[in-house]
N, C-alpha and C. Protein backbone atom coordinates (compact mmCIF):
# COMPACT_ATOMS: atom_id res chain seq x y z
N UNK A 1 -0.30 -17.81 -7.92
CA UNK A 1 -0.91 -16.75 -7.13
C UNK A 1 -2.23 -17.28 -6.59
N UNK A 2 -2.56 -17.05 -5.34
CA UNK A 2 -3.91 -17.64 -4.65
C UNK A 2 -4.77 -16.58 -5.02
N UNK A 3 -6.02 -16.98 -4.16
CA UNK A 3 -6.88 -16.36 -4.89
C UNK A 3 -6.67 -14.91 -3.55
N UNK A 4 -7.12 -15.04 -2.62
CA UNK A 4 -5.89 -14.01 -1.71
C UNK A 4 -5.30 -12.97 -2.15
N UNK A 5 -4.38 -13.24 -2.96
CA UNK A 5 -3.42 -12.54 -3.51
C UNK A 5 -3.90 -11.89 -4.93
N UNK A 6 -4.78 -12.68 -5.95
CA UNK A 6 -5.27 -11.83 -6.96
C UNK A 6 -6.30 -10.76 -6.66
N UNK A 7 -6.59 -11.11 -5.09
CA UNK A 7 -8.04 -9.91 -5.02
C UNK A 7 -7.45 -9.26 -3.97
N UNK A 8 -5.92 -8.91 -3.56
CA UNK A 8 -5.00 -7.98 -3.22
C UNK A 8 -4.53 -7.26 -4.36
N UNK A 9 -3.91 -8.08 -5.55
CA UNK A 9 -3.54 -7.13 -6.52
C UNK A 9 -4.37 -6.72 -7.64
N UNK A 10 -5.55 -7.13 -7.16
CA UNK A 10 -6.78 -6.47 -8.37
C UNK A 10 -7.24 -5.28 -7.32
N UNK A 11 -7.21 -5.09 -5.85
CA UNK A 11 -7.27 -4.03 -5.17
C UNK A 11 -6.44 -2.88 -5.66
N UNK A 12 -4.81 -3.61 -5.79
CA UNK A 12 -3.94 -2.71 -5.86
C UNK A 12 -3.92 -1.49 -7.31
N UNK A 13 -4.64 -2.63 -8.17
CA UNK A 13 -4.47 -1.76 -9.26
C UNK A 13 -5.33 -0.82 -9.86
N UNK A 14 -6.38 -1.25 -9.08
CA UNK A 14 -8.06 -0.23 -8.78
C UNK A 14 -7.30 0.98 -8.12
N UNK A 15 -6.53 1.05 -7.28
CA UNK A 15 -6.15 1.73 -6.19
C UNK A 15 -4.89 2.93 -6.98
N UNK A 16 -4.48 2.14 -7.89
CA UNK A 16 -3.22 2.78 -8.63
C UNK A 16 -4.00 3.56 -10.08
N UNK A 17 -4.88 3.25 -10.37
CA UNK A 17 -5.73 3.99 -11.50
C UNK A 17 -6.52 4.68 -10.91
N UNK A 18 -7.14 5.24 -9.45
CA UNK A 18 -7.89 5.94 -8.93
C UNK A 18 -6.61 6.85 -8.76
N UNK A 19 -5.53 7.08 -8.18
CA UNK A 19 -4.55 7.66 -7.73
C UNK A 19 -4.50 9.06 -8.31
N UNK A 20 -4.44 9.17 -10.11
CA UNK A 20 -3.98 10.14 -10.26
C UNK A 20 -5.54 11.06 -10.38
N UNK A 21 -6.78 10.93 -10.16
CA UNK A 21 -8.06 11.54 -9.88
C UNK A 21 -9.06 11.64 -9.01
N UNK A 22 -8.58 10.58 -7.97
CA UNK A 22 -9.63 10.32 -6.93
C UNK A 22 -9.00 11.20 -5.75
N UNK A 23 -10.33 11.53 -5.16
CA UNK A 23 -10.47 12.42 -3.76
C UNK A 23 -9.34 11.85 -2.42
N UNK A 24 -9.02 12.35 -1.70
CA UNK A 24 -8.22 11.76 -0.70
C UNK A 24 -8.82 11.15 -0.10
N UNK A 25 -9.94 11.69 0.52
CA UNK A 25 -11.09 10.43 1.34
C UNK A 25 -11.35 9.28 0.43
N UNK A 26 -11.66 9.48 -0.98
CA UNK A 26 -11.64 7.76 -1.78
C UNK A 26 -10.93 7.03 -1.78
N UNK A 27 -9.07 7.52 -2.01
CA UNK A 27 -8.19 6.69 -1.68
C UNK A 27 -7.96 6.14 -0.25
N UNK A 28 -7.96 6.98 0.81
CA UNK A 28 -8.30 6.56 1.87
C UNK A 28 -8.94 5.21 2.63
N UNK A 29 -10.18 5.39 1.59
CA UNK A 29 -11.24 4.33 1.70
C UNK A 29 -10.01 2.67 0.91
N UNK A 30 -10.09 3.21 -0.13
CA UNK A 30 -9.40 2.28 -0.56
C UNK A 30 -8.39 1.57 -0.23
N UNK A 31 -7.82 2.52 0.27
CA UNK A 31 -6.07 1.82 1.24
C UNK A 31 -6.64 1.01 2.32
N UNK A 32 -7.54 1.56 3.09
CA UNK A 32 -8.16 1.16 3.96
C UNK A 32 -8.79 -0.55 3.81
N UNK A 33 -9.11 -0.46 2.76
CA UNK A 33 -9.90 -2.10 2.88
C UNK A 33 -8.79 -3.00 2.35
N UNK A 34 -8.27 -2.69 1.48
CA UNK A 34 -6.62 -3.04 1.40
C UNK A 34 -5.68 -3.92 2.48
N UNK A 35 -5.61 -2.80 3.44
CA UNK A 35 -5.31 -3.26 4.90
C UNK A 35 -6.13 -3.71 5.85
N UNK A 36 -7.23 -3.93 5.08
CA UNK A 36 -7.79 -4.80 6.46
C UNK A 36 -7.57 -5.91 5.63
N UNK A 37 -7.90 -6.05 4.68
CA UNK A 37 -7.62 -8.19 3.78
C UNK A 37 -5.99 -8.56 4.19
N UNK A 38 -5.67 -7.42 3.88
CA UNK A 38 -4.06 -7.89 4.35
C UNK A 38 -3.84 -8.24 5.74
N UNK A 39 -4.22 -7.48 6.52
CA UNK A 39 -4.28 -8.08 8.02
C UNK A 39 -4.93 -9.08 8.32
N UNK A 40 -6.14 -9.30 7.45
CA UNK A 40 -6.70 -10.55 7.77
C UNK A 40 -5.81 -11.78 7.14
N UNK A 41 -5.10 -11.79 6.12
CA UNK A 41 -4.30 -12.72 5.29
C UNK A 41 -2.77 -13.07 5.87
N UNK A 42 -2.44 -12.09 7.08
CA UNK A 42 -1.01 -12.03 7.59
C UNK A 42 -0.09 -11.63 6.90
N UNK A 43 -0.66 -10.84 5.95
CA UNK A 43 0.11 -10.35 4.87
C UNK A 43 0.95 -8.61 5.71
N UNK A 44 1.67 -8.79 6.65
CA UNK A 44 2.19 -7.89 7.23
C UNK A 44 2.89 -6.46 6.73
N UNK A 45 3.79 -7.25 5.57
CA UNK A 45 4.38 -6.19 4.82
C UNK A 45 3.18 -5.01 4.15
N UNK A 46 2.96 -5.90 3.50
CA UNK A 46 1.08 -5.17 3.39
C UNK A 46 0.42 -3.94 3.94
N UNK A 47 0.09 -4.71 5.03
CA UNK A 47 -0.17 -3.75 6.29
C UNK A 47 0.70 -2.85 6.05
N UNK A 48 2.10 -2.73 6.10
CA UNK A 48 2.89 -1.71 7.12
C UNK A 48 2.78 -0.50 5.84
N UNK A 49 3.01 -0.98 4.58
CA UNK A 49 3.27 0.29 3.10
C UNK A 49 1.74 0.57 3.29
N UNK A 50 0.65 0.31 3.70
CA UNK A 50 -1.01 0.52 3.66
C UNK A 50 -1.06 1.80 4.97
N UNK A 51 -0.38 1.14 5.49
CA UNK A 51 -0.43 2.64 6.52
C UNK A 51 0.54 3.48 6.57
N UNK A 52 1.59 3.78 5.56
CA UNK A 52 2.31 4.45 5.27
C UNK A 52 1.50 5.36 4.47
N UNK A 53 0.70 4.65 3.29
CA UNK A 53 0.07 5.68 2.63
C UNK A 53 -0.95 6.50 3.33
N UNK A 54 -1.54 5.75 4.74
CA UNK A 54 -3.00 6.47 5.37
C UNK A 54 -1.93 7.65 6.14
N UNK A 55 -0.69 7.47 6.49
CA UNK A 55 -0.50 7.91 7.29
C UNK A 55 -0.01 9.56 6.24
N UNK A 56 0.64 9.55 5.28
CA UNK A 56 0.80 10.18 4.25
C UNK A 56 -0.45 11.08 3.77
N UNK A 57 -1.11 10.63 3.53
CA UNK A 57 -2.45 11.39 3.25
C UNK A 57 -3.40 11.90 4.32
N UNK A 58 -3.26 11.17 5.78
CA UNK A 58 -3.71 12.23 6.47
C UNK A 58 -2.91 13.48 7.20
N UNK A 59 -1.20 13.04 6.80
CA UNK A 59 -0.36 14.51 6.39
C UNK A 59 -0.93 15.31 5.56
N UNK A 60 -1.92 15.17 4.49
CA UNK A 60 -2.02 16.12 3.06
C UNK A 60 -0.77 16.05 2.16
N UNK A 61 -0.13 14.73 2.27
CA UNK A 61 0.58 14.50 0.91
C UNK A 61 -0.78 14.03 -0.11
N UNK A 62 -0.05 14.53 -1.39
CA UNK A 62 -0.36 14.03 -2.71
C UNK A 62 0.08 13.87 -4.02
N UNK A 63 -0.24 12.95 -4.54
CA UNK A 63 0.75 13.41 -6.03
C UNK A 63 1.74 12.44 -6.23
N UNK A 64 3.02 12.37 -6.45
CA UNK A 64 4.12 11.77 -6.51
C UNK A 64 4.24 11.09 -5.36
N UNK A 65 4.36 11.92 -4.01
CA UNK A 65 4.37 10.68 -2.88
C UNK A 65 3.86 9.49 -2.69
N UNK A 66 2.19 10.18 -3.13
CA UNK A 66 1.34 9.10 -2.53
C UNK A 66 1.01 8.20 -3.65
N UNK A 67 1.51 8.16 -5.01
CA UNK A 67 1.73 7.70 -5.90
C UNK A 67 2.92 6.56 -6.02
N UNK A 68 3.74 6.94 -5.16
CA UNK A 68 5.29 6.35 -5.02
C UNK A 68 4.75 5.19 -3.65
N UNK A 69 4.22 5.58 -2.96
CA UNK A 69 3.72 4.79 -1.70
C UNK A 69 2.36 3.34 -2.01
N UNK A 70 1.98 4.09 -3.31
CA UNK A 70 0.92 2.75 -4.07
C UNK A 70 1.61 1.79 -4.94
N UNK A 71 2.65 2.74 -5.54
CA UNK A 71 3.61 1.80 -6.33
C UNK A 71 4.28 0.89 -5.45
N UNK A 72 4.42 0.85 -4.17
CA UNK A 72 5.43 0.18 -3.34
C UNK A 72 4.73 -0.72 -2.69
N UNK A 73 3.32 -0.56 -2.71
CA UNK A 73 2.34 -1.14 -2.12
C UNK A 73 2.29 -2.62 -2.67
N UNK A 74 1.84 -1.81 -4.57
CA UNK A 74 2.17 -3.25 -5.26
C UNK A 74 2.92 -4.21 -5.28
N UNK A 75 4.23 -3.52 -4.84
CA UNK A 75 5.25 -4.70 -5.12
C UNK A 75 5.52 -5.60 -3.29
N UNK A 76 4.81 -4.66 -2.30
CA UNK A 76 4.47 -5.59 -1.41
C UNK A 76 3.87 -6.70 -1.84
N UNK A 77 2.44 -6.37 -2.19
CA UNK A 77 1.75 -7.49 -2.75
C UNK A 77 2.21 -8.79 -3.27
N UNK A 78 3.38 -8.89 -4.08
CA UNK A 78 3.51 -9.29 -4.73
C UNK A 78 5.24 -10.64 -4.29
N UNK A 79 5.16 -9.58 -2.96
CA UNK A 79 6.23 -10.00 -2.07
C UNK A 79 5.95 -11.95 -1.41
N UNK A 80 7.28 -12.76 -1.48
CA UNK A 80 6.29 -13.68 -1.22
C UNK A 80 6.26 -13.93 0.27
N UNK A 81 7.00 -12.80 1.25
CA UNK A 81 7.80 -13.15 2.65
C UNK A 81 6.09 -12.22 2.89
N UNK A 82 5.89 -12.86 4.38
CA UNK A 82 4.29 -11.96 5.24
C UNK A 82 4.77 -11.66 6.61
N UNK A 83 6.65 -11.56 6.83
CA UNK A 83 6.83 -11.62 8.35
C UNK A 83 7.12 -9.49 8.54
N UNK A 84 6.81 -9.50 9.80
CA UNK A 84 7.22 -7.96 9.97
C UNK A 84 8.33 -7.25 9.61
N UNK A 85 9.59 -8.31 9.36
CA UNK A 85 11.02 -7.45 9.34
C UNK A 85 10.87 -7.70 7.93
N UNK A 86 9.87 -7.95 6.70
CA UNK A 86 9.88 -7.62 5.46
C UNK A 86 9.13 -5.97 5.20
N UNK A 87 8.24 -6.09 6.31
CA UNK A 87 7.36 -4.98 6.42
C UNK A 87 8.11 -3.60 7.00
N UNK A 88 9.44 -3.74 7.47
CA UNK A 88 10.46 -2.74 7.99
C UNK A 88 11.13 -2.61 6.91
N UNK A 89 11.30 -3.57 5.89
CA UNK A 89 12.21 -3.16 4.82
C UNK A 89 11.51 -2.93 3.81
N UNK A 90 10.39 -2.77 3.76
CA UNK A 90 9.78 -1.82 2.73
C UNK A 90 9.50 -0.85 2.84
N UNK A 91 9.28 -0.15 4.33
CA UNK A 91 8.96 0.85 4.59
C UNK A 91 10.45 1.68 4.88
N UNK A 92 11.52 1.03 5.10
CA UNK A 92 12.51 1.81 4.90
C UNK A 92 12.87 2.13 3.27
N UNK A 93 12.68 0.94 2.19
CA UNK A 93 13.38 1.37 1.14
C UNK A 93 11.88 2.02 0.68
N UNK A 94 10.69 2.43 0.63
CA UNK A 94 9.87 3.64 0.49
C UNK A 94 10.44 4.83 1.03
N UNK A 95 11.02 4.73 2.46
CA UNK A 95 11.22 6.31 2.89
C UNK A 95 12.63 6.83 1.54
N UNK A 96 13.59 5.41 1.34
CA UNK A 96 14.28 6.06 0.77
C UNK A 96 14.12 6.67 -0.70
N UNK A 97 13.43 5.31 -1.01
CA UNK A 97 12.70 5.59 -2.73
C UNK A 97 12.45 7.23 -2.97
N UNK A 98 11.17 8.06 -1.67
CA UNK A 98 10.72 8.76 -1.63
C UNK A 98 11.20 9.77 -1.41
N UNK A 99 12.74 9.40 -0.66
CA UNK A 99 13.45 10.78 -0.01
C UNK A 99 12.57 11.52 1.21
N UNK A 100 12.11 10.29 2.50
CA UNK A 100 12.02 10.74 3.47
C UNK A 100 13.02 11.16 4.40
């Protein structure tokens, strides 16, 4: 794991222990810088579950969704492909995970 990638998934897991108490604008914040390292890293898949969750929470989901959308986040992270059609298939098997 680069170093890249440990201070993506030391994001992720800050991000996954704020989840079940932090404000929507905190997580927000958080997803947010998330996706910008990832965009800066070409980490695409990244990107795409990062704005699934912004896009989720500025619906006013919470809870299980947006819980299910951090969990999926991680395992982007953790993904070793950074091209867009990995970033379509996570965001499809989230919609399904989630029952969009």
């Amino acid at each position: 794991m680069g170093v890249q990638d440990h201070d993506l998934a030391a994001a992720c897991a800050r991000l996954n222990m704020m989840a079940g108490h932090a404000r929507p604008a905190d997580l927000a914040g958080a997803v947010d810088a998330i996706r910008a390292m990832a965009q800066r890293e070409g980490r695409l898949p990244v990107v795409a579950v990062a704005r699934a969750i912004e896009a989720a929470l500025a619906r006013g989901e919470r809870g299980v969704a947006v819980q299910g959308w951090i969990a999926m986040l991680g395992e982007a992270v953790g993904c070793d492909r950074s091209d867009a059609d990995c970033g379509h298939i996570y965001l499809a098997a989230g919609a399904v995970r989630l029952a969009y």
